[in-house]
N, C-alpha and C. Protein backbone atom coordinates (compact mmCIF):
# COMPACT_ATOMS: atom_id res chain seq x y z
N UNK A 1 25.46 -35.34 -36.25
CA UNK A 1 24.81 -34.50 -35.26
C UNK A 1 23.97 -35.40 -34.35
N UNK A 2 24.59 -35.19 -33.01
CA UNK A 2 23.18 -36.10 -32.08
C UNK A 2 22.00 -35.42 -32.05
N UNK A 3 21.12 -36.81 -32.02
CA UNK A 3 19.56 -37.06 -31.74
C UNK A 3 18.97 -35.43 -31.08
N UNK A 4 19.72 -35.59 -29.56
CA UNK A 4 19.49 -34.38 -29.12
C UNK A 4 19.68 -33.09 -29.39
N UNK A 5 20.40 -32.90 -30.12
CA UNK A 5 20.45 -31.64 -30.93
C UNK A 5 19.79 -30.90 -31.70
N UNK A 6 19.13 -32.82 -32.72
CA UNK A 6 18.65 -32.11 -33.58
C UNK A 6 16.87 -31.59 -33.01
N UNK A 7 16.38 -32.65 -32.00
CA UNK A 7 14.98 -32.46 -31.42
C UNK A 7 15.00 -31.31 -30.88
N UNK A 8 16.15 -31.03 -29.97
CA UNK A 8 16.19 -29.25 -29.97
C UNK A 8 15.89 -27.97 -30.99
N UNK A 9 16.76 -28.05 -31.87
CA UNK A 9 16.38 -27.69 -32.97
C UNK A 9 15.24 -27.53 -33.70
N UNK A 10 14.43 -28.56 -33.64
CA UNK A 10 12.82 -28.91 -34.00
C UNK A 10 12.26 -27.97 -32.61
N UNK A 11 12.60 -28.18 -31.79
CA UNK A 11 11.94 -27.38 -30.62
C UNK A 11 11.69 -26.16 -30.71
N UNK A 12 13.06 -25.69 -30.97
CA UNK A 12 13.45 -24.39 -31.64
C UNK A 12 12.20 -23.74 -32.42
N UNK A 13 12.32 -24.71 -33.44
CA UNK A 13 11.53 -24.36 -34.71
C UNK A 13 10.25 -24.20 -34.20
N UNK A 14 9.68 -24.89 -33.98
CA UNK A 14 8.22 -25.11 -33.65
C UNK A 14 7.87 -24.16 -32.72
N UNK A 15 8.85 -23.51 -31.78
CA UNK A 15 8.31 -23.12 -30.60
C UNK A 15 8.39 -21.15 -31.55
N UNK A 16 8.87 -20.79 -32.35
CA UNK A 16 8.65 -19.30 -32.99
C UNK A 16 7.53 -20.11 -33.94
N UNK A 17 7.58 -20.92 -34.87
CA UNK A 17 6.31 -21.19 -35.42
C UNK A 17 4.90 -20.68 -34.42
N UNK A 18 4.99 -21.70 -33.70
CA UNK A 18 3.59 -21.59 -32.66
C UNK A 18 3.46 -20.12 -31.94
N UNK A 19 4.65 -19.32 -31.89
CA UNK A 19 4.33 -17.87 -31.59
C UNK A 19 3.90 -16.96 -32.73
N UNK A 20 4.46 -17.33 -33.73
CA UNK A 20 3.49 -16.42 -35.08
C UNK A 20 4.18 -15.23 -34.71
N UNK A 21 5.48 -14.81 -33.76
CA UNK A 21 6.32 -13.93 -34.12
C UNK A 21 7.85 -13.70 -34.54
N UNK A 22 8.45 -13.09 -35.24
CA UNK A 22 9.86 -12.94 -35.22
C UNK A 22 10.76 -13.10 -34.25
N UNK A 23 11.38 -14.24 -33.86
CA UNK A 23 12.42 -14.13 -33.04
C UNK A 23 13.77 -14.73 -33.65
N UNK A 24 14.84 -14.64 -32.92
CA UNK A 24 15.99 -15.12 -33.49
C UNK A 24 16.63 -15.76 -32.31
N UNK A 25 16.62 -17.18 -32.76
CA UNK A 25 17.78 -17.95 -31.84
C UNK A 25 19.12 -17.93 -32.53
N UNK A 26 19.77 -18.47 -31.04
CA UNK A 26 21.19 -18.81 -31.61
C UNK A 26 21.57 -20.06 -32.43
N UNK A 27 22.33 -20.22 -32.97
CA UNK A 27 23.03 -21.36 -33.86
C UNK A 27 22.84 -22.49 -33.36
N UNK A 28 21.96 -23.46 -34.03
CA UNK A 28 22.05 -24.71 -33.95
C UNK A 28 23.64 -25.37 -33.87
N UNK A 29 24.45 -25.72 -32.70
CA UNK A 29 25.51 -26.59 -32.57
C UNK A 29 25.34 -28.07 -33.51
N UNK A 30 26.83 -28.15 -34.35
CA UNK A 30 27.00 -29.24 -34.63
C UNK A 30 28.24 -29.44 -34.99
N UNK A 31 28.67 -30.65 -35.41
CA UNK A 31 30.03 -31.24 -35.39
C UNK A 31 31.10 -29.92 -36.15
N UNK A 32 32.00 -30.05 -35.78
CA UNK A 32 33.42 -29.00 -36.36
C UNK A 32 33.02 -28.79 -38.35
N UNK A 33 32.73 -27.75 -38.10
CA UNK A 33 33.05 -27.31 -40.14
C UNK A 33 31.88 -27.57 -40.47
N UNK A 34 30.68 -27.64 -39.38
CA UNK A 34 28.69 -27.47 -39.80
C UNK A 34 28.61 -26.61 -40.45
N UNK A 35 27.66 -26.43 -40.98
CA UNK A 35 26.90 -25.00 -41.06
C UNK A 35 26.03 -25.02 -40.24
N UNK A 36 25.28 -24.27 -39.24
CA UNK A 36 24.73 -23.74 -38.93
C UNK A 36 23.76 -23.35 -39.23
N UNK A 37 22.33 -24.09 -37.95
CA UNK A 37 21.12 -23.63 -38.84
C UNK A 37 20.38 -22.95 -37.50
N UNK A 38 19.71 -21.30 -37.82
CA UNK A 38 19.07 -20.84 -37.05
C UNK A 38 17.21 -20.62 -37.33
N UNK A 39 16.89 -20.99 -35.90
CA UNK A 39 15.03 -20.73 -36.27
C UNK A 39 14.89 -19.56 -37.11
N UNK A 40 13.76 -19.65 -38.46
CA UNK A 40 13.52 -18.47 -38.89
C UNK A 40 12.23 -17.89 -38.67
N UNK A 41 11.73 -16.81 -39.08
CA UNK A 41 10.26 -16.30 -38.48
C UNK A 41 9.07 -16.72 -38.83
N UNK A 42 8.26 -16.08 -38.18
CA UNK A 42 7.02 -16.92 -38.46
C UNK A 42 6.92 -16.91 -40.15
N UNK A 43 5.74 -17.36 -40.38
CA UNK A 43 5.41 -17.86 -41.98
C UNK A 43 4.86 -17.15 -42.34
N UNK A 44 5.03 -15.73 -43.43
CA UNK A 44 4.58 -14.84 -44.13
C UNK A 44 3.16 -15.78 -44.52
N UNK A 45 2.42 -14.45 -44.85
CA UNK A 45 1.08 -14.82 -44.72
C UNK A 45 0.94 -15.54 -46.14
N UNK A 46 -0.46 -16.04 -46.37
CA UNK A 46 -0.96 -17.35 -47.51
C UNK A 46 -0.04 -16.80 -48.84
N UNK A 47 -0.39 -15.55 -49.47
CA UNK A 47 0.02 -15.19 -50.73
C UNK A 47 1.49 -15.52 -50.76
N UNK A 48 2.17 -15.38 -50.23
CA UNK A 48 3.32 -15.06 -50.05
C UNK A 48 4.27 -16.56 -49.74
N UNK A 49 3.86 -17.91 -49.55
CA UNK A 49 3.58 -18.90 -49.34
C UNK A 49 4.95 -19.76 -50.08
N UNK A 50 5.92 -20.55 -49.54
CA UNK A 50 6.88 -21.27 -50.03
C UNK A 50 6.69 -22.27 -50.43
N UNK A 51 6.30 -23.08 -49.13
CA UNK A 51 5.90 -24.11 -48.81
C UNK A 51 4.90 -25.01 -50.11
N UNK A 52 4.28 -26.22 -50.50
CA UNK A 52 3.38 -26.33 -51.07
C UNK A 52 2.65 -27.12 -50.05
N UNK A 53 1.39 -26.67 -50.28
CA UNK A 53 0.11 -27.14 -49.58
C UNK A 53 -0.26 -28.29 -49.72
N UNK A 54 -0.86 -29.36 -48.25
CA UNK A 54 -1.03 -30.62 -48.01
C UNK A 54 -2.52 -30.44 -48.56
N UNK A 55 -2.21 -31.38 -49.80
CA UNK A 55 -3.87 -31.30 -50.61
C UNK A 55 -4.84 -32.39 -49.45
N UNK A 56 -4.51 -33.34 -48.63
CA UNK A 56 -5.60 -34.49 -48.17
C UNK A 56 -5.01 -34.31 -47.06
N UNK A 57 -4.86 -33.06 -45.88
CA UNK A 57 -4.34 -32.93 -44.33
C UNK A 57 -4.88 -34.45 -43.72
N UNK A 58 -4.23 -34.67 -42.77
CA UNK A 58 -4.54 -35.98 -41.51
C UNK A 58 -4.57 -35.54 -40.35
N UNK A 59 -4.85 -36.11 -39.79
CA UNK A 59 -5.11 -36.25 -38.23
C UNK A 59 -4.79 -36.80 -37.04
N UNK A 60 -3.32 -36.28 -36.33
CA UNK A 60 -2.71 -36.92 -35.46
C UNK A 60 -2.58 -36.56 -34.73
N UNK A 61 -3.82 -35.72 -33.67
CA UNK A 61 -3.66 -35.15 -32.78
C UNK A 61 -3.90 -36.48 -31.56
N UNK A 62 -3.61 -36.43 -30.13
CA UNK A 62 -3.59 -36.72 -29.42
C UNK A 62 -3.47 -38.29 -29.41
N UNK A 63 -2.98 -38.72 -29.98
CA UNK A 63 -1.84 -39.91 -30.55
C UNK A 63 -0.25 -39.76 -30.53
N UNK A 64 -0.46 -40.82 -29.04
CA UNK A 64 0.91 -41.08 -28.80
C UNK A 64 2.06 -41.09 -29.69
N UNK A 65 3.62 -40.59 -29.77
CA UNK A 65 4.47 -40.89 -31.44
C UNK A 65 4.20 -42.51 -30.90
N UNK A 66 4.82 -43.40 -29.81
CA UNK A 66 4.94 -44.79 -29.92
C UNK A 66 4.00 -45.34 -30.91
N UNK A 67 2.63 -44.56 -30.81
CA UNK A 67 1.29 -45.82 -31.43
C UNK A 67 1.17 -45.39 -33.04
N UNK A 68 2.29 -44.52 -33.19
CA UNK A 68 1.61 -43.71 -34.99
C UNK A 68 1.98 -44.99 -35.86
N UNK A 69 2.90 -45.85 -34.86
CA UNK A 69 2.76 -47.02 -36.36
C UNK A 69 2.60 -48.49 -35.66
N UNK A 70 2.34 -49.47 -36.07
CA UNK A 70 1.91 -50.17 -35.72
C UNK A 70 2.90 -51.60 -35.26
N UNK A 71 2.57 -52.36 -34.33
CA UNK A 71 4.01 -53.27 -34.43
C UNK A 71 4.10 -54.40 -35.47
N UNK A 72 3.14 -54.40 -36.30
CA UNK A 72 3.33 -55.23 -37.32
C UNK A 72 3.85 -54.52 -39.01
N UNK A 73 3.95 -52.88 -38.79
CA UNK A 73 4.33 -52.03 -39.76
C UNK A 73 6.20 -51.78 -39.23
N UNK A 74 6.20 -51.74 -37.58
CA UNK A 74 7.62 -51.63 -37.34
C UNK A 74 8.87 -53.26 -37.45
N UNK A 75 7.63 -53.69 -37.63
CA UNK A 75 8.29 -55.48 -37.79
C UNK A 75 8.83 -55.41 -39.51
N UNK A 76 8.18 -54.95 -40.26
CA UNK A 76 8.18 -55.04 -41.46
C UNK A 76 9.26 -53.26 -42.12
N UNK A 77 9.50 -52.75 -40.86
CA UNK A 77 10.61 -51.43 -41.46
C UNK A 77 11.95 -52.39 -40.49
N UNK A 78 11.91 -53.38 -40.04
CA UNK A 78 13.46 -53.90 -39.81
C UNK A 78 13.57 -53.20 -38.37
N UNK A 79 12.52 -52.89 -36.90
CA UNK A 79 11.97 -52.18 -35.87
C UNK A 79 11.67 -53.17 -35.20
N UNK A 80 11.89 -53.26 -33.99
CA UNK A 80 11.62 -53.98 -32.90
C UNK A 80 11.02 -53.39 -32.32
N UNK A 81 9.46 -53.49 -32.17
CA UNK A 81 8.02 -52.71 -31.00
C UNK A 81 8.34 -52.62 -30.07
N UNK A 82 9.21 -53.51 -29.11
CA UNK A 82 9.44 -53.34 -27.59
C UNK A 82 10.25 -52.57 -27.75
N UNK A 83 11.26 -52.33 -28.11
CA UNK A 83 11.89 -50.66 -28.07
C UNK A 83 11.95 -49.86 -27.91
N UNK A 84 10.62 -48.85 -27.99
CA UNK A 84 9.89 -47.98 -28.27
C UNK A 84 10.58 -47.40 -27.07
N UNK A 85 10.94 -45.79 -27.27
CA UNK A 85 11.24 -44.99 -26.40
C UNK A 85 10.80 -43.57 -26.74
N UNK A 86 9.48 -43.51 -25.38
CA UNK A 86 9.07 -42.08 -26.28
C UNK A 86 9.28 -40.85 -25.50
N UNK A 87 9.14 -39.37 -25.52
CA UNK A 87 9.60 -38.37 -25.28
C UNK A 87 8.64 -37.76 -25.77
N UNK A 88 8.43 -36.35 -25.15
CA UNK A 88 7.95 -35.57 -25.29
C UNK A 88 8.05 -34.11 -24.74
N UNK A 89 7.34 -32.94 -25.60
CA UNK A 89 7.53 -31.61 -25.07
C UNK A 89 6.28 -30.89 -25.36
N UNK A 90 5.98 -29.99 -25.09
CA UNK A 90 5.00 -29.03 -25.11
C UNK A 90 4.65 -29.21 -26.47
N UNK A 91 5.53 -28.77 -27.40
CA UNK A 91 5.01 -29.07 -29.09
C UNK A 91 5.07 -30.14 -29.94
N UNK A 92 5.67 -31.15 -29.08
CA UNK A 92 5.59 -32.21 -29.89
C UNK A 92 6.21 -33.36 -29.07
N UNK A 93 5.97 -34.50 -29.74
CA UNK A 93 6.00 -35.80 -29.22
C UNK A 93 7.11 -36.86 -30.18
N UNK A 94 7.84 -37.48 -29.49
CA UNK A 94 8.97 -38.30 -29.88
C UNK A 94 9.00 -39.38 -29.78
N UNK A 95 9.49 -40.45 -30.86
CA UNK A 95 9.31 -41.82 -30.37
C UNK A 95 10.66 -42.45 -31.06
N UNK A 96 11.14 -43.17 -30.37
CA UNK A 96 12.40 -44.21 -31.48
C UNK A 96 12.64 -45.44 -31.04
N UNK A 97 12.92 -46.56 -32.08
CA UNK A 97 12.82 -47.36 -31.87
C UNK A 97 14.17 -48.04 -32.17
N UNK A 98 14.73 -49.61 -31.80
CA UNK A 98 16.37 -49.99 -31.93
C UNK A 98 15.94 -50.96 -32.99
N UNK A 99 16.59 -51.33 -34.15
CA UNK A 99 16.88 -52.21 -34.90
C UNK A 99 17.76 -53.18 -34.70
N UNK A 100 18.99 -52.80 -34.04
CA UNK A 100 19.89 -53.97 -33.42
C UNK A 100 20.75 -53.06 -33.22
N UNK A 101 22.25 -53.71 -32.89
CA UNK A 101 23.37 -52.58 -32.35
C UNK A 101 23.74 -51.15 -32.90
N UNK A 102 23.58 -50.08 -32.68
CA UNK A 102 23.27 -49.13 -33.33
C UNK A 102 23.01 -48.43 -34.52
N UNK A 103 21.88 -49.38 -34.52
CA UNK A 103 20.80 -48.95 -35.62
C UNK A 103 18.98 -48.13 -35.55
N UNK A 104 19.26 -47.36 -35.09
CA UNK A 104 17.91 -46.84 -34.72
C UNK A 104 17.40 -45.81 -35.27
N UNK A 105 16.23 -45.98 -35.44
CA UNK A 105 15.41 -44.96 -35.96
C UNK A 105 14.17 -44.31 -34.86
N UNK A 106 14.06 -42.86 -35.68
CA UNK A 106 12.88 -42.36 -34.48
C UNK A 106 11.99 -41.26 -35.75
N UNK A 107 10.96 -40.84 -35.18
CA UNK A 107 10.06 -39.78 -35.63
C UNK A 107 9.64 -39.34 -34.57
N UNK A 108 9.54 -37.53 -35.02
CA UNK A 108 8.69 -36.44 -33.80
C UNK A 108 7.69 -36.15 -35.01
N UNK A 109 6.93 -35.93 -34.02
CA UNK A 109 6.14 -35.22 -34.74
C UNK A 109 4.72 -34.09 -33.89
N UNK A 110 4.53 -32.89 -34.41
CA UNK A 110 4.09 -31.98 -33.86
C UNK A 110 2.93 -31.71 -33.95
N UNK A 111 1.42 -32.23 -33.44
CA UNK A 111 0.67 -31.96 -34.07
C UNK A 111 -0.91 -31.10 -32.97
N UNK A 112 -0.52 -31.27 -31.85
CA UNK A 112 -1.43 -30.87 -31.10
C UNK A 112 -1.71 -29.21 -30.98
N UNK A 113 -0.33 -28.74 -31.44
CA UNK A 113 -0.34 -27.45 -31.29
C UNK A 113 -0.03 -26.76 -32.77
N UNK A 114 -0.97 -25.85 -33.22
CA UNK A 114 -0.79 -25.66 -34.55
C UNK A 114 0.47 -24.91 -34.75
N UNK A 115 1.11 -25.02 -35.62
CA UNK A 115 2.19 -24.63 -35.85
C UNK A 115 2.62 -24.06 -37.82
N UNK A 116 3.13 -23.72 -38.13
CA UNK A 116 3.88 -23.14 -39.87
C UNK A 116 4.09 -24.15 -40.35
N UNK A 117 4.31 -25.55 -39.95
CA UNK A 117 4.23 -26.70 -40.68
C UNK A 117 5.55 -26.44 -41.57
N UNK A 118 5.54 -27.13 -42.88
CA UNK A 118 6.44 -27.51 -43.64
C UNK A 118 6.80 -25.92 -43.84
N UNK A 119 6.13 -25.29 -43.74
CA UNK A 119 6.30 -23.61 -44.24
C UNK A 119 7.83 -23.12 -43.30
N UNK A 120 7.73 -22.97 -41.95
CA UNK A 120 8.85 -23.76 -41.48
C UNK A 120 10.22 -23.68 -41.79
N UNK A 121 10.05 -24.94 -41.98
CA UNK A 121 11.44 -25.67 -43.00
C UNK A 121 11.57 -25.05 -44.42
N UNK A 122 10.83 -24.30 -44.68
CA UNK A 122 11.03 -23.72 -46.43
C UNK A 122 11.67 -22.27 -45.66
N UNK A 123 11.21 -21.62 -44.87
CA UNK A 123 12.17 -20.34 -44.38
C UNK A 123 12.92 -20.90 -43.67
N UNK A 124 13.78 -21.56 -43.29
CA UNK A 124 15.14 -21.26 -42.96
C UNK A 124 15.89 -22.61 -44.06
N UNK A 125 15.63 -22.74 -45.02
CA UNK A 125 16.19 -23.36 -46.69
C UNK A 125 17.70 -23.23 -46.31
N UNK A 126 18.17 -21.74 -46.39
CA UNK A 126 19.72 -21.68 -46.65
C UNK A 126 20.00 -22.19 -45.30
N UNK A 127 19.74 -23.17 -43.95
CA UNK A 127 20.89 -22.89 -43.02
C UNK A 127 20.83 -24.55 -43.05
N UNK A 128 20.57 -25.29 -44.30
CA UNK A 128 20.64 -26.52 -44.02
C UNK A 128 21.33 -27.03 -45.24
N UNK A 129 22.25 -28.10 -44.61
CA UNK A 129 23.36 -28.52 -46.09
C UNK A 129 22.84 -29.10 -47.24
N UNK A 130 21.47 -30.08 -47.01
CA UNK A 130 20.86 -30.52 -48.17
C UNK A 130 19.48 -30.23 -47.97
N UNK A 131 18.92 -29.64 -48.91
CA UNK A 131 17.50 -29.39 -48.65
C UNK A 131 17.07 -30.01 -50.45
N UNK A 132 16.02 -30.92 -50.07
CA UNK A 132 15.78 -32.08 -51.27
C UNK A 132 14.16 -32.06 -51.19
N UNK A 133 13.35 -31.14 -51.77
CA UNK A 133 12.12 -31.22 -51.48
C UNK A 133 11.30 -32.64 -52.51
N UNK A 134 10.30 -32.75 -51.52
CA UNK A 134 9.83 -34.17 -52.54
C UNK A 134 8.38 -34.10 -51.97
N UNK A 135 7.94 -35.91 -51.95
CA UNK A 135 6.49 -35.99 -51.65
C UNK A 135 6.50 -37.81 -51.04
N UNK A 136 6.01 -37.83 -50.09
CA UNK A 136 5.48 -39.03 -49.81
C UNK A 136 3.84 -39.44 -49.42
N UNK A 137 3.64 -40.12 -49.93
CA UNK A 137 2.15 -40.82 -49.80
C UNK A 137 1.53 -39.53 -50.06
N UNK A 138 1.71 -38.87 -50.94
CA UNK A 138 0.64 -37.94 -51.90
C UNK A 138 0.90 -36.66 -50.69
N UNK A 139 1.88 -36.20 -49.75
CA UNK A 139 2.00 -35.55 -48.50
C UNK A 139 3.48 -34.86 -49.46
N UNK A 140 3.12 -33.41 -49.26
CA UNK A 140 5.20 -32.62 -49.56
C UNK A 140 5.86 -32.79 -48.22
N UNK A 141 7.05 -33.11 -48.95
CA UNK A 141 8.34 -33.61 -47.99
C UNK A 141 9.62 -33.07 -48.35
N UNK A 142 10.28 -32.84 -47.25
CA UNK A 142 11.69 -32.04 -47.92
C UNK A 142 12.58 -33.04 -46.99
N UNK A 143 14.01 -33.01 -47.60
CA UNK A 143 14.77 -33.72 -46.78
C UNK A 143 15.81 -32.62 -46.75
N UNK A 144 16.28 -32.84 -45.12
CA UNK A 144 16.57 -31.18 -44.69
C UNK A 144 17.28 -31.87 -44.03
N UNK A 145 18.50 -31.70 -44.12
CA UNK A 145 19.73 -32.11 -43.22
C UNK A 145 21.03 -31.19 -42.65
N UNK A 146 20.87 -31.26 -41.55
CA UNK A 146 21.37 -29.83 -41.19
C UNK A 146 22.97 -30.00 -41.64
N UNK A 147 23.55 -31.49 -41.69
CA UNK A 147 24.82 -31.38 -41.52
C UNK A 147 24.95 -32.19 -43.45
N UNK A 148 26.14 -32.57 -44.10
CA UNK A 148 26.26 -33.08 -45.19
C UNK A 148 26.53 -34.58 -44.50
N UNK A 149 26.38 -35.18 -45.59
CA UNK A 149 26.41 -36.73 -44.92
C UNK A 149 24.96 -37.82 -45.67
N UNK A 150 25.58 -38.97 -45.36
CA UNK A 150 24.71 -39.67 -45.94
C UNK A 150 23.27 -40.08 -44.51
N UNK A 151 23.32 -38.90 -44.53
CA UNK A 151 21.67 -38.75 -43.61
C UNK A 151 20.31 -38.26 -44.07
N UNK A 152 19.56 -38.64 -43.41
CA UNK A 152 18.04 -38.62 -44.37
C UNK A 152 17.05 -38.11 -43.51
N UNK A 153 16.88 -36.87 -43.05
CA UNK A 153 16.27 -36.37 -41.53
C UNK A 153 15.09 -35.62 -42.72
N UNK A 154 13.69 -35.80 -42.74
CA UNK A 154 12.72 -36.28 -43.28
C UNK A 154 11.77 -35.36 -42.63
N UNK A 155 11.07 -34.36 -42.99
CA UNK A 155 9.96 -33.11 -43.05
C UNK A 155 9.25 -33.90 -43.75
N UNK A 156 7.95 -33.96 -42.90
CA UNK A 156 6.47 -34.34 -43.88
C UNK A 156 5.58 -34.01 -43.68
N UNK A 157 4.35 -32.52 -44.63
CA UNK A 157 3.21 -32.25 -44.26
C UNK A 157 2.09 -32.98 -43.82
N UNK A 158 1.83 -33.17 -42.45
CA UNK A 158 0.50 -33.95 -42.06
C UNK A 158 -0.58 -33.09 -42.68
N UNK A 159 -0.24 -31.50 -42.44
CA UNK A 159 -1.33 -31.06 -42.69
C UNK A 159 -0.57 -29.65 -42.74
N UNK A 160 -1.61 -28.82 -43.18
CA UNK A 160 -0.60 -27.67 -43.63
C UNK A 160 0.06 -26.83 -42.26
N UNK A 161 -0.39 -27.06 -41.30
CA UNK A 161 0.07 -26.81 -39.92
C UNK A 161 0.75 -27.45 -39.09
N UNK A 162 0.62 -28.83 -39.51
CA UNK A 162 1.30 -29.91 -38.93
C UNK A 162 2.29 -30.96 -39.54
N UNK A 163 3.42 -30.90 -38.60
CA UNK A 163 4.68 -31.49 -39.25
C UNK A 163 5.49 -33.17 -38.89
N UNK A 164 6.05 -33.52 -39.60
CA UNK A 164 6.25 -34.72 -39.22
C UNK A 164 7.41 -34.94 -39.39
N UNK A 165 8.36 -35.29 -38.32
CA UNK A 165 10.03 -35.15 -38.62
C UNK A 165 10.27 -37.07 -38.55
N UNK A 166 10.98 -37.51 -39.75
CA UNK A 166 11.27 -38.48 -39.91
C UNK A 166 12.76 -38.82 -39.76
N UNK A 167 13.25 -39.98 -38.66
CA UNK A 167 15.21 -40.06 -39.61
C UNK A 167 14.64 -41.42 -39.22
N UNK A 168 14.95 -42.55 -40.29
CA UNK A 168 14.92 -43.99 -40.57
C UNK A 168 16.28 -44.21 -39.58
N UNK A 169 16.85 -43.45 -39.75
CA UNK A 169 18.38 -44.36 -39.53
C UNK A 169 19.33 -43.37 -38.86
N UNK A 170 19.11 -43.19 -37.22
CA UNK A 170 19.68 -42.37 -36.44
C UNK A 170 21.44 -42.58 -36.24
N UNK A 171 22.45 -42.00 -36.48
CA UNK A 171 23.55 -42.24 -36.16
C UNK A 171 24.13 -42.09 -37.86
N UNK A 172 25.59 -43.18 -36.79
CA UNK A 172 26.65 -42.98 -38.16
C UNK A 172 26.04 -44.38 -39.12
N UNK A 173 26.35 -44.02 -40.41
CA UNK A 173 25.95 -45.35 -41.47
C UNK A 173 25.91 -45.22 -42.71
N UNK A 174 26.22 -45.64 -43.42
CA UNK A 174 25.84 -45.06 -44.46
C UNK A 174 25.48 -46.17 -45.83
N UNK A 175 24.43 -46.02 -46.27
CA UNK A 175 23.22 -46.64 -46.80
C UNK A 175 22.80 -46.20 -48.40
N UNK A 176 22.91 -47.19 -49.41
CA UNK A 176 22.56 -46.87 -50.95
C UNK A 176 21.38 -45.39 -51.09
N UNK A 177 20.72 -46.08 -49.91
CA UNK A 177 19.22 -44.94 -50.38
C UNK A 177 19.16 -44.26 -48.69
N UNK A 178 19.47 -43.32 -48.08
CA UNK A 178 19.64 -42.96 -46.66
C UNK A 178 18.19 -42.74 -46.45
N UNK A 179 17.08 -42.27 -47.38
CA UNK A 179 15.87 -42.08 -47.33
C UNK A 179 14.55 -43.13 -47.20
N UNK A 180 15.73 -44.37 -47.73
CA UNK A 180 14.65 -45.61 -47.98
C UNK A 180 13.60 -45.92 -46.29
N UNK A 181 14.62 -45.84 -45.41
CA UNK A 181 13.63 -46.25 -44.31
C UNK A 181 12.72 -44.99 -43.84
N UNK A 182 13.12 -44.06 -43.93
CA UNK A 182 12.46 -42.58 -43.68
C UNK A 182 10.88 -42.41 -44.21
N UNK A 183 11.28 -42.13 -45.45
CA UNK A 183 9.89 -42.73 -46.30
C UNK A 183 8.99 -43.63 -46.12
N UNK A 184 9.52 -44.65 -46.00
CA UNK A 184 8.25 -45.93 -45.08
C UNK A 184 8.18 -45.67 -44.26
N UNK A 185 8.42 -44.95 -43.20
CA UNK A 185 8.13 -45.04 -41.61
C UNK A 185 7.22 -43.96 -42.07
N UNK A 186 7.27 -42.76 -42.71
CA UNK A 186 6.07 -41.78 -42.83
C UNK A 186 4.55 -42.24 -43.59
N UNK A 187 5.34 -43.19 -44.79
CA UNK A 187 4.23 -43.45 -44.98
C UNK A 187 3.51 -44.59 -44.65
N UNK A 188 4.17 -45.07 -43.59
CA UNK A 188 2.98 -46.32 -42.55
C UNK A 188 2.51 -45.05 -41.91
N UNK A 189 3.09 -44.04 -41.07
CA UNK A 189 2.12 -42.84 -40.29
C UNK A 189 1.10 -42.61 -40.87
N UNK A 190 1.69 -42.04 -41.97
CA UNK A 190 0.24 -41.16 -42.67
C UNK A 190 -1.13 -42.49 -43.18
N UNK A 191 -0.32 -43.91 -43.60
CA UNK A 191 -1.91 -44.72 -43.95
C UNK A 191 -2.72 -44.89 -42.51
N UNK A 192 -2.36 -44.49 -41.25
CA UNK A 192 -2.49 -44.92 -39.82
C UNK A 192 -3.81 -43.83 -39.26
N UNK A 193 -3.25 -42.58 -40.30
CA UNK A 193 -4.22 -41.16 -39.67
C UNK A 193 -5.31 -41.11 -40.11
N UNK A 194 -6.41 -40.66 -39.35
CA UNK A 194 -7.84 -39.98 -40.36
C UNK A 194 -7.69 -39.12 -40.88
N UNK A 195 -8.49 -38.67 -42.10
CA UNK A 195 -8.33 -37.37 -42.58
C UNK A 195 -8.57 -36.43 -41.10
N UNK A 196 -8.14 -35.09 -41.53
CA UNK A 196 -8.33 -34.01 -40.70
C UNK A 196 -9.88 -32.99 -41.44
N UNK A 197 -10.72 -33.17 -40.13
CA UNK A 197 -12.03 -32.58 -40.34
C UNK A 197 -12.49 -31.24 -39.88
């Protein structure tokens, strides 16, 4: 699935999150014999709760994606700093960087505008081929991949409102651990943030 698809998608998401009402988009497009993943509604209230809660939230508001990691943290994920290509939208902010001939990695991440956070990604579970919930740097993380494949597209609670979309390794490839670079790139983010006050 291209890049652009999937930041759409995140767009998608974020943009009924941040309305806090029921709507229904159409089908996330992807390669022949996908499944299909559509935005789901806002996030039933606390009791009712899927998601698990970011025990130590952070703080990444009004921080560029280029600066969330550092060029001596992207030197050391196999990232070239001059690279940096960033993007942005109303709910969130994009950054990716080239490793060498198509090898690239990027992270969005959403944080200026509060949003359902990982909660999110726990309601619409069934429209994604692998959903692998976990934890990085003491933060819940699900690995949510819309298509099957040895891809590693990376949900991480900044905070219980705020989300952090990770893929180490954008494109075709395929890799012992598809998660290995994903995981370090979040968790250089998250050692980078202040707590959230």
């Amino acid at each position: 699935m291209s890049r652009v698809v999937r930041l759409l998608a995140l767009g998608a998401l974020l943009a009924v999150a941040a309305c806090g009402q029921p709507v229904t988009t159409p089908a996330v497009a992807g390669p022949p014999g996908a499944v299909p993943a559509t935005a789901a509604p806002s996030a039933p209230p606390t009791s009712e709760r899927h998601a698990p809660r970011v025990p130590h939230p952070k703080d990444a508001r009004g921080i560029a994606a280029c600066e969330l990691l550092t060029p001596r943290q992207l030197v050391e994920l196999g990232l070239r700093p001059e690279s940096a290509r960033p993007a942005h939208s109303r709910l969130t902010r994009d950054c990716s960087w080239s490793a060498g001939e198509g090898d690239v990695a990027a992270l969005l991440i959403a944080t200026d505008e509060a949003t359902d956070g990982l909660e999110s990604i726990y309601l619409q579970r069934t429209g994604f081929a692998v959903f692998e919930p976990g934890e990085v740097a003491g933060h819940p993380s699900v690995r949510a991949n819309l298509n099957p494949g040895p891809f590693c597209e990376l949900w991480v609670g900044v905070a219980d409102d705020r989300l952090l979309w990770v893929d180490g390794k954008v494109g075709v490839g395929s890799l012992p651990d598809p998660c290995e670079r994903s995981r370090r790139m979040a968790a250089a983010v998250l050692s980078n943030l202040p707590p959230l006050t």
